[in-house]
Protein backbone atom coordinates (compact mmCIF):
# COMPACT_ATOMS: atom_id res chain seq x y z
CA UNK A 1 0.00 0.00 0.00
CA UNK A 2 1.31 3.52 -0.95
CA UNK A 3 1.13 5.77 2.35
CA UNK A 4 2.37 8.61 0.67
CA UNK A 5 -0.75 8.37 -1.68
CA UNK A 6 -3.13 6.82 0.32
CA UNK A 7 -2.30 10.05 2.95
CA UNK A 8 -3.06 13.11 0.16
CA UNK A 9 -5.94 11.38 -0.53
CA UNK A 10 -7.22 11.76 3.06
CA UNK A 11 -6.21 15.13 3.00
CA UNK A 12 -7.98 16.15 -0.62
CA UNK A 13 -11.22 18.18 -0.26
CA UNK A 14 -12.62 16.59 -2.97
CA UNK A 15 -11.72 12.88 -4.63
CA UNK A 16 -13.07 11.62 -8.01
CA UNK A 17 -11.83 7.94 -8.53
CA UNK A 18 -13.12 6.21 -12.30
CA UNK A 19 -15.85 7.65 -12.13
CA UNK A 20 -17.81 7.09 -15.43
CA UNK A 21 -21.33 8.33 -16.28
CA UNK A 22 -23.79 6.79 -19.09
CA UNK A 23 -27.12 7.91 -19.78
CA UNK A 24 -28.62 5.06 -21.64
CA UNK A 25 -25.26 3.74 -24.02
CA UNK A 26 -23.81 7.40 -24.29
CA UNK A 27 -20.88 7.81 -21.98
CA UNK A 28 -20.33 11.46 -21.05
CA UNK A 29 -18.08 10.98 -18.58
CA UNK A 30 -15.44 8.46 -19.53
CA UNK A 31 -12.89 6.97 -16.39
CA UNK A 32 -12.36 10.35 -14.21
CA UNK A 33 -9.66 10.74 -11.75
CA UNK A 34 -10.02 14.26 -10.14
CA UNK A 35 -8.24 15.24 -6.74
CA UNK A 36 -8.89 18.38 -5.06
CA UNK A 37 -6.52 20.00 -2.46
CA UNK A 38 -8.89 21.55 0.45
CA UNK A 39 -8.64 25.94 0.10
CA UNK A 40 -7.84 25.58 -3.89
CA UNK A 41 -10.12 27.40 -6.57
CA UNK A 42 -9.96 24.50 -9.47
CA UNK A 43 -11.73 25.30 -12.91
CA UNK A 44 -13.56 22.67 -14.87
CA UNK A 45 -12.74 24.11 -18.23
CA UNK A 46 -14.12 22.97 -21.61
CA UNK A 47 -16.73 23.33 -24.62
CA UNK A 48 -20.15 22.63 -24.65
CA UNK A 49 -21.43 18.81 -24.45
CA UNK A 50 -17.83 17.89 -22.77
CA UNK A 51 -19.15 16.21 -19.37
CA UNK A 52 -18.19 19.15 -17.39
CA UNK A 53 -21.73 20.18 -15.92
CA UNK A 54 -22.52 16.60 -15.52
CA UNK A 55 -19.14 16.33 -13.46
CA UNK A 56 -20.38 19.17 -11.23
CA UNK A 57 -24.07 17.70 -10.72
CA UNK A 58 -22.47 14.12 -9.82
CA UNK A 59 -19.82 15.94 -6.82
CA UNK A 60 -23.28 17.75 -5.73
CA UNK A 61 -25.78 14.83 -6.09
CA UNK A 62 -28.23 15.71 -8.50
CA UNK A 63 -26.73 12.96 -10.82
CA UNK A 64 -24.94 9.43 -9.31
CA UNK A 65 -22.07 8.23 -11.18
CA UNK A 66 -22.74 4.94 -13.14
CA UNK A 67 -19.94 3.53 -11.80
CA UNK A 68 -16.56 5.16 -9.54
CA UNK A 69 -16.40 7.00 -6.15
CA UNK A 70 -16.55 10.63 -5.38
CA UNK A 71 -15.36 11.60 -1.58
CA UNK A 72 -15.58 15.08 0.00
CA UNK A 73 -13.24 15.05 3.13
CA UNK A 74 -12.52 11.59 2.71
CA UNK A 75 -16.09 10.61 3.09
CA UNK A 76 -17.57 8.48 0.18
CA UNK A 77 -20.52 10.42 -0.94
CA UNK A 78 -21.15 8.83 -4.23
CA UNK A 79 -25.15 8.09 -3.32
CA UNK A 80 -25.76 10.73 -0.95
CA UNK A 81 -28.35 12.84 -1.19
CA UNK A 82 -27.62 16.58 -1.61
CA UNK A 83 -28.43 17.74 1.27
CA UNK A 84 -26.51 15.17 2.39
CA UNK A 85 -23.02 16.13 1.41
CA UNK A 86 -23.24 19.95 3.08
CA UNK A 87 -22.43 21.44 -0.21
CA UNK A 88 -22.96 25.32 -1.05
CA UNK A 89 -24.14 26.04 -5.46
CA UNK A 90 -24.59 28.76 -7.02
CA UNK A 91 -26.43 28.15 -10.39
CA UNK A 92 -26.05 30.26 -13.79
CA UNK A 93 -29.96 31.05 -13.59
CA UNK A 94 -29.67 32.52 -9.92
CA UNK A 95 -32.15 30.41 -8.78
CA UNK A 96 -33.50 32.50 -6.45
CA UNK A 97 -37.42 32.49 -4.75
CA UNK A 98 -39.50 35.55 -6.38
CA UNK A 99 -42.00 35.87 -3.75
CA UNK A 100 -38.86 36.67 -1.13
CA UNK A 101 -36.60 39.48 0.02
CA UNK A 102 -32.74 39.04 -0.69
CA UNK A 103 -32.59 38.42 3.27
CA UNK A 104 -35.26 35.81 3.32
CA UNK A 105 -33.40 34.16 0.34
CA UNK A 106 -29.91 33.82 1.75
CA UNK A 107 -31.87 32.82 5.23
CA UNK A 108 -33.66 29.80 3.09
CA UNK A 109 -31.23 26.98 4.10
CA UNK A 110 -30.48 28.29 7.88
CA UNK A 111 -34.76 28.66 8.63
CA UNK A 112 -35.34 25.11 7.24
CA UNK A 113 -32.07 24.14 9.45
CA UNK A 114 -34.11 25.22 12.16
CA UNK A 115 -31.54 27.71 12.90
CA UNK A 116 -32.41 30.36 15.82
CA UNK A 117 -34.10 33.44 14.11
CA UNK A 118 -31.31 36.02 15.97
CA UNK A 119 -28.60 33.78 14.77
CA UNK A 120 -30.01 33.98 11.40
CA UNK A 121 -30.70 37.82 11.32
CA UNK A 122 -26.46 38.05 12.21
CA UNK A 123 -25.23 35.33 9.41
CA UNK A 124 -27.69 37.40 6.79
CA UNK A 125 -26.10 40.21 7.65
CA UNK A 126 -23.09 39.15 7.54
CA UNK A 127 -23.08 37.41 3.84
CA UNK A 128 -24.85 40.49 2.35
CA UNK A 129 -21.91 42.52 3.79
CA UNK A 130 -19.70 39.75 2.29
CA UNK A 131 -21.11 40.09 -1.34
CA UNK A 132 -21.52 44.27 -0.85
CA UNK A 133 -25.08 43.98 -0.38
CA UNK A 134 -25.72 45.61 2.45
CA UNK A 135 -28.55 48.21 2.64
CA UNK A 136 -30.48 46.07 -0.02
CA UNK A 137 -31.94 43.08 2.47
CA UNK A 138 -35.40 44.06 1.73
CA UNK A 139 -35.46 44.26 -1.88
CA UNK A 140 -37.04 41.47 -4.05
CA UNK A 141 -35.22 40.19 -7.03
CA UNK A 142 -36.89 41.57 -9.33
CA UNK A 143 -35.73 44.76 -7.95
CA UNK A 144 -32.08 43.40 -8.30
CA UNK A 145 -29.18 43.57 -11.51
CA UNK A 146 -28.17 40.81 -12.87
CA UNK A 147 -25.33 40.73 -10.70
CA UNK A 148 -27.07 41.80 -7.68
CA UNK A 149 -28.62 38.72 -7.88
CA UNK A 150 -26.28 36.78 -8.54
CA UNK A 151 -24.62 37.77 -5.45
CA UNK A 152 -27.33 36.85 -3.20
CA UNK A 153 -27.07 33.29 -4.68
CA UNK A 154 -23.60 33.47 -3.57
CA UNK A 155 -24.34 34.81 -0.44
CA UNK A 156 -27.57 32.28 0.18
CA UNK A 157 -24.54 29.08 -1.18
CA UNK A 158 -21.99 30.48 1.70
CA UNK A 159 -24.65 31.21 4.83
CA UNK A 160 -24.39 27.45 5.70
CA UNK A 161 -20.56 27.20 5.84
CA UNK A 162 -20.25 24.54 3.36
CA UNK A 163 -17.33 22.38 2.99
CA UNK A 164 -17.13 23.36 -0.45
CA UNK A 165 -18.44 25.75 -3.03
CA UNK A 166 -19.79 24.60 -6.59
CA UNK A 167 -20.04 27.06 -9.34
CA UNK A 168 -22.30 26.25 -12.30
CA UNK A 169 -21.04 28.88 -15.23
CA UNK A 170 -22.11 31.87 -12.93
CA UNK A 171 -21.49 34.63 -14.88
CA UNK A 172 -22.39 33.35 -18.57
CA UNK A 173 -26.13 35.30 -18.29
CA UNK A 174 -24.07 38.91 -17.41
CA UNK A 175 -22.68 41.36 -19.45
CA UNK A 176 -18.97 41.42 -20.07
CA UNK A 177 -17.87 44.57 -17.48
CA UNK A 178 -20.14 42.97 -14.51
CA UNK A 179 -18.89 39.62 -15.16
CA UNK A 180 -15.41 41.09 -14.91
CA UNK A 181 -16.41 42.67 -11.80
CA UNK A 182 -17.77 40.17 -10.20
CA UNK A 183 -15.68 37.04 -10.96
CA UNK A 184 -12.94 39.64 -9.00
CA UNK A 185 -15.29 39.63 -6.39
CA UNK A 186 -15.70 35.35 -6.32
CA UNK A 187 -11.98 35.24 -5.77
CA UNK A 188 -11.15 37.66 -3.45
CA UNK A 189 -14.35 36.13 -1.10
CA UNK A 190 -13.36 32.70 -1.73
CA UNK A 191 -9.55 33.04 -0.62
CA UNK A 192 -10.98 35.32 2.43
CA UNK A 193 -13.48 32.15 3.08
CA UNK A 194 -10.33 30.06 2.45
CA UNK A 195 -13.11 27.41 1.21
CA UNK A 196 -12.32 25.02 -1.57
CA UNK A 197 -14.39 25.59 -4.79
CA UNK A 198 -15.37 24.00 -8.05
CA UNK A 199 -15.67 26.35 -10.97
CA UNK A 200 -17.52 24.93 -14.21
CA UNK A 201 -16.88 27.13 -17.38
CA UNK A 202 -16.88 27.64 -20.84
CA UNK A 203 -14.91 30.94 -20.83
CA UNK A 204 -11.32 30.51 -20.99
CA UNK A 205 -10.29 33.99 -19.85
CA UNK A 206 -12.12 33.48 -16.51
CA UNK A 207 -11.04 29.72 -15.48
CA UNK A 208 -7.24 30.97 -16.68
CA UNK A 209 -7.55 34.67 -14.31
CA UNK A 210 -9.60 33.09 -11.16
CA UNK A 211 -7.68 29.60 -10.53
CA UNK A 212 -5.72 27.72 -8.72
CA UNK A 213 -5.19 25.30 -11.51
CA UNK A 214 -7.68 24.23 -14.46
CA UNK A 215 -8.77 20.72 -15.42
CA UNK A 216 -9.44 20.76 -19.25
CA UNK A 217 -12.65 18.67 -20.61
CA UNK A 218 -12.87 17.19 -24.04
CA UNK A 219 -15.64 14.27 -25.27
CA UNK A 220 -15.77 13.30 -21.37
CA UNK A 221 -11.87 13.02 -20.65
CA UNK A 222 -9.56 15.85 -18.81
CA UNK A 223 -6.93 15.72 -21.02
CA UNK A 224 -4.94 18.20 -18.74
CA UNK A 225 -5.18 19.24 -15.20
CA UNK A 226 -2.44 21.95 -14.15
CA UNK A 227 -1.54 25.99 -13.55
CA UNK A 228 -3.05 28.12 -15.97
CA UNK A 229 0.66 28.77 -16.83
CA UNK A 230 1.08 25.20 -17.68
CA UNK A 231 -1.78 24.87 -19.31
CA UNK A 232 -1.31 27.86 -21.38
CA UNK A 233 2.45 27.69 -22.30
CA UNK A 234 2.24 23.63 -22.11
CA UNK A 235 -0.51 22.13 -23.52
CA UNK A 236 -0.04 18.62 -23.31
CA UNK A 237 -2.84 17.80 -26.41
CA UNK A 238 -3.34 19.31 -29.88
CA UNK A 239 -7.15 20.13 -28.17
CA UNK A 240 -5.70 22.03 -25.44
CA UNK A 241 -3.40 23.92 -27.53
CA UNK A 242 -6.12 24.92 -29.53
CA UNK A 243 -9.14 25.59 -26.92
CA UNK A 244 -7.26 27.42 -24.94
CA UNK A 245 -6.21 30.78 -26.26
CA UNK A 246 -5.27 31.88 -29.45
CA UNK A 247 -3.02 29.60 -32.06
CA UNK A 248 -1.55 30.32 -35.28
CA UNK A 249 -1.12 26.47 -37.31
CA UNK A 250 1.98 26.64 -40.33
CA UNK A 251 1.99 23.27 -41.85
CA UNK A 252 5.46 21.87 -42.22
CA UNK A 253 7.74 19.52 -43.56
CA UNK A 254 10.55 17.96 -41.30
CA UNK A 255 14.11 17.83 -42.90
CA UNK A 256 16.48 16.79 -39.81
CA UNK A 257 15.14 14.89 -37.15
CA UNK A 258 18.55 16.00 -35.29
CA UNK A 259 18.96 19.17 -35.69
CA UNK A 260 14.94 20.03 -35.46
CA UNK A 261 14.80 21.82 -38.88
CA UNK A 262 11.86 22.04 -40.71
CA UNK A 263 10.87 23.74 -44.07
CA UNK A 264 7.44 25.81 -43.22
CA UNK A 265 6.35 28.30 -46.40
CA UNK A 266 9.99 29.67 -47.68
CA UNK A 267 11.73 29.44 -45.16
CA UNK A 268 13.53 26.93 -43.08
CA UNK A 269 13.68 26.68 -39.49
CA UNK A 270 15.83 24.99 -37.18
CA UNK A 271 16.38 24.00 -33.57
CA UNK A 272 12.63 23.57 -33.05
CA UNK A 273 11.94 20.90 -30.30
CA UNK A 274 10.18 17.78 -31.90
CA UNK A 275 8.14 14.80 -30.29
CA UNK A 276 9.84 11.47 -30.32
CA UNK A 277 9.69 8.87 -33.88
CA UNK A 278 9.67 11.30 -36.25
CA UNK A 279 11.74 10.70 -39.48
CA UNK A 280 12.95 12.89 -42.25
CA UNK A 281 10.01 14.03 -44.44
CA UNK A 282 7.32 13.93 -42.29
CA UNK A 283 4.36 15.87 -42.41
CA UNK A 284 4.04 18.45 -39.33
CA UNK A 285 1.89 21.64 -38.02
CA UNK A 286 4.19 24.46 -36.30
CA UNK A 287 1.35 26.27 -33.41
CA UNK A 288 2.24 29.51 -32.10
CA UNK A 289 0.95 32.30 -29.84
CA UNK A 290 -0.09 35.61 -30.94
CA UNK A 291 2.33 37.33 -29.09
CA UNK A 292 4.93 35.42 -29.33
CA UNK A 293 5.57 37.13 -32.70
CA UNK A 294 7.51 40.26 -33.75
CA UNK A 295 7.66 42.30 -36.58
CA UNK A 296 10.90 42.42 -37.97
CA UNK A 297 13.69 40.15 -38.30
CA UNK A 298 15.16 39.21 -34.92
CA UNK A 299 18.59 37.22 -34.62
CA UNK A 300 18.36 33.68 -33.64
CA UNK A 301 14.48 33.74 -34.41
CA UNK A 302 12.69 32.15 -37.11
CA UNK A 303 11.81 34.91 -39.54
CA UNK A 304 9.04 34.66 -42.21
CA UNK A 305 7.58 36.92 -44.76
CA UNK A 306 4.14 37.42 -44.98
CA UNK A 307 1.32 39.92 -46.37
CA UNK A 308 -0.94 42.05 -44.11
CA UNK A 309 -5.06 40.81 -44.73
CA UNK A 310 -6.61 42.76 -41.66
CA UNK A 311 -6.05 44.97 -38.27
CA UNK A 312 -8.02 44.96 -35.40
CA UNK A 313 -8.11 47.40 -32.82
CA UNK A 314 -9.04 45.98 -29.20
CA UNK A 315 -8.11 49.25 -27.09
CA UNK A 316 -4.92 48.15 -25.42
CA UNK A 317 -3.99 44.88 -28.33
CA UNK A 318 -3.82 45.61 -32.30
CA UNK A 319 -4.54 42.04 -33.46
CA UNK A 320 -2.87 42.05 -37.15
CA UNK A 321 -3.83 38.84 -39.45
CA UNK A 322 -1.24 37.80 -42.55
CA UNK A 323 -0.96 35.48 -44.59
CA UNK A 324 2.48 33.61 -44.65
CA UNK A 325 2.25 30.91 -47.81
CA UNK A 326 -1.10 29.72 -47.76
CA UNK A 327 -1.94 30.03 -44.24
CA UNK A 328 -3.40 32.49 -41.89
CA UNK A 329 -1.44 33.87 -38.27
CA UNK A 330 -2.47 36.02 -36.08
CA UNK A 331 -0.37 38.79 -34.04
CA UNK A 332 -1.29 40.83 -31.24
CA UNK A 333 0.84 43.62 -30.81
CA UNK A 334 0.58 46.42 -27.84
CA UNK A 335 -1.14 49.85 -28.74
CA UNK A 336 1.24 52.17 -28.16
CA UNK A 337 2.21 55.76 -29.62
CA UNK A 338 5.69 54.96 -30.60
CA UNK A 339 4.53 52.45 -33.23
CA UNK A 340 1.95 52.11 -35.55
CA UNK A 341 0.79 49.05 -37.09
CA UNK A 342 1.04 47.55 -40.64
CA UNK A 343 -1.55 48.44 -43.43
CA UNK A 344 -3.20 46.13 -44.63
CA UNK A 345 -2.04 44.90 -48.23
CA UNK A 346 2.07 45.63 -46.77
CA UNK A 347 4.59 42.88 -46.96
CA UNK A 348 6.28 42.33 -43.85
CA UNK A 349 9.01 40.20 -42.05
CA UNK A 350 8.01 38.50 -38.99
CA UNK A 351 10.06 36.78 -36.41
CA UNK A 352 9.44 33.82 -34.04
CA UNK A 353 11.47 32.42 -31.07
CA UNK A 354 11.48 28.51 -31.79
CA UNK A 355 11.24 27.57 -28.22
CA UNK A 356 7.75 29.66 -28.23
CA UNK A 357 6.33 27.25 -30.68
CA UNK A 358 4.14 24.04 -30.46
CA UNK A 359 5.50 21.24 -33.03
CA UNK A 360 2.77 18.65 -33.14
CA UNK A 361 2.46 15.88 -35.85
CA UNK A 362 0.00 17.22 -38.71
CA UNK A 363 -4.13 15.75 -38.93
């Protein structure tokens, strides 16, 4: 038996172990291994129809897996109930009761606890405060933003001091400067809390700004589960790479397994870093960043020529799209007075760091 194991195991918040999920003979969640340290913020990142929701409803038992375990504090809670598992949610439709005053909604769970009305009045007031609400206790939800309301979900998911917090895409109903606003607001409460919590998203930017680290989904697999650093700058699958920010594909042609050169467009480039078995003449795709091209040509980079076939102005980025042989990259540049960007139509010499680029083997 492996102590060492068996021992972080105890000690995870949260344990998925094979856990599979079929609903009749589809299988939307395919052999999951998930382990959560208690206090982290972990992201469940992926695209629609990946198995990510239906993750999330199994840990807060609105689903049962078909087969595997799921422990919270080392307790198996695979076929609890969910108000067995003390477990706080806040949903993407708010969920909240019409007919009741933000107060009366975040005191919900503690009344039918049978918790003392004083004691309730304080923890109401003090999860309003929490979520900036205070002053509003009486209004209905109707009389509430968007956000507003979705902080008194967050507030009524917290009142009961769960042992952890599950976060069902959130912000997806808000506009984009609220959602900003608030998801700043999740994190800062939830590493004041100190409580562990589940995020479920589609939006890249916010599972790479708010976590601790972010588990990838694809067709009901996580086919990566680290840092957003390492998930960004290593992605350890051609999907990951791809889902998760920007990425410029060149299709290449490998010419010396040893020295890593490879003929892309014109131009040759060498020293590139190249996955094991592959011979000379083999077909590959060279990914790359936005920003990790320049304009100009750099020493020791890989420079290419290309021509200029839009700009886009984002306020602080200038996203600039060429065409380098007969494929399309993207560059995001800085705004910034000293420089001004191409035109479109202009040829121009671009320059790329090897080590900044993704060699997989080509589709």
């Amino acid at each position: 038996m492996n102590l060492v194991a068996s021992s972080a195991k105890a000690n995870a918040a949260l344990h998925l172990s094979g856990v599979i999920k079929r609903f009749g003979g589809h299988e939307v969640v395919r052999n999951l291994d998930l382990e959560v340290r208690k206090g982290e913020f972990i992201s469940v990142l992926g695209p629609s129809g990946c198995g990510k929701t239906t993750v999330l409803r199994m840990i807060a038992g609105f689903e049962y897996p078909t087969t595997g375990r799921i422990l919270i504090d080392g307790r198996d809670v695979s076929r609890l109930r969910p108000d067995q598992r003390n477990l706080g949610m806040v949903f993407q439709s708010y969920a909240l009761f019409p007919n009741m005053s933000a107060a009366a909604n975040v005191g919900f769970g503690l009344k039918i606890a049978a918790m003392a009305d004083r004691d309730i009045q304080r923890r109401v007031a003090e999860m309003l405060e929490l979520v900036g609400l205070t002053g509003l206790e009486r209004r209905f939800p109707y009389e509430l933003s968007g956000g507003q309301q979705q902080r008194v979900a967050l507030a009524r998911a917290l009142a009961k001091k769960p042992a952890m917090l599950l976060l069902d895409e959130p912000l997806s109903a808000l506009d984009a400067k609220i959602r900003l606003s608030l998801r700043e607001q999740i994190r800062e409460i939830q590493t004041e809390l100190g409580i562990t919590t589940l995020f479920v998203t589609h939006d890249q930017e916010e599972a790479l700004s708010m976590s601790d680290r972010v588990a990838v989904m694809n067709s009901g697999r996580v086919e990566q589960f680290g840092t957003p650093l390492e998930i960004y700058n290593r992605p350890a699958t051609r999907f990951v790479a791809s889902f998760v920010g920007t990425l410029s594909v060149l299709k290449a042609t490998l010419l010396d397994p040893a020295s890593g050169s490879v003929e892309v467009a014109t131009a040759t480039l060498k020293n590139l870093e190249l996955p094991q078995g592959l011979a000379r003449g083999d077909h590959l795709s060279l990914a790359v960043r936005p920003e990790a091209i320049r304009f100009g040509a750099r020493k020791g980079d890989a420079i290419l020529r290309g021509k200029v076939t839009g700009v886009g102005f984002y306020g602080s980025v200038i996203r600039v799209r060429l065409i380098v042989g007969n494929e399309t990259i993207t560059i995001d540049t800085f705004n910034t007075q000293l420089s001004s960007p191409p035109s479109r139509g202009q040829d121009v010499d671009i320059s790329i760091d090897p080590k900044s680029m993704f060699v997989m083997r080509a589709e």
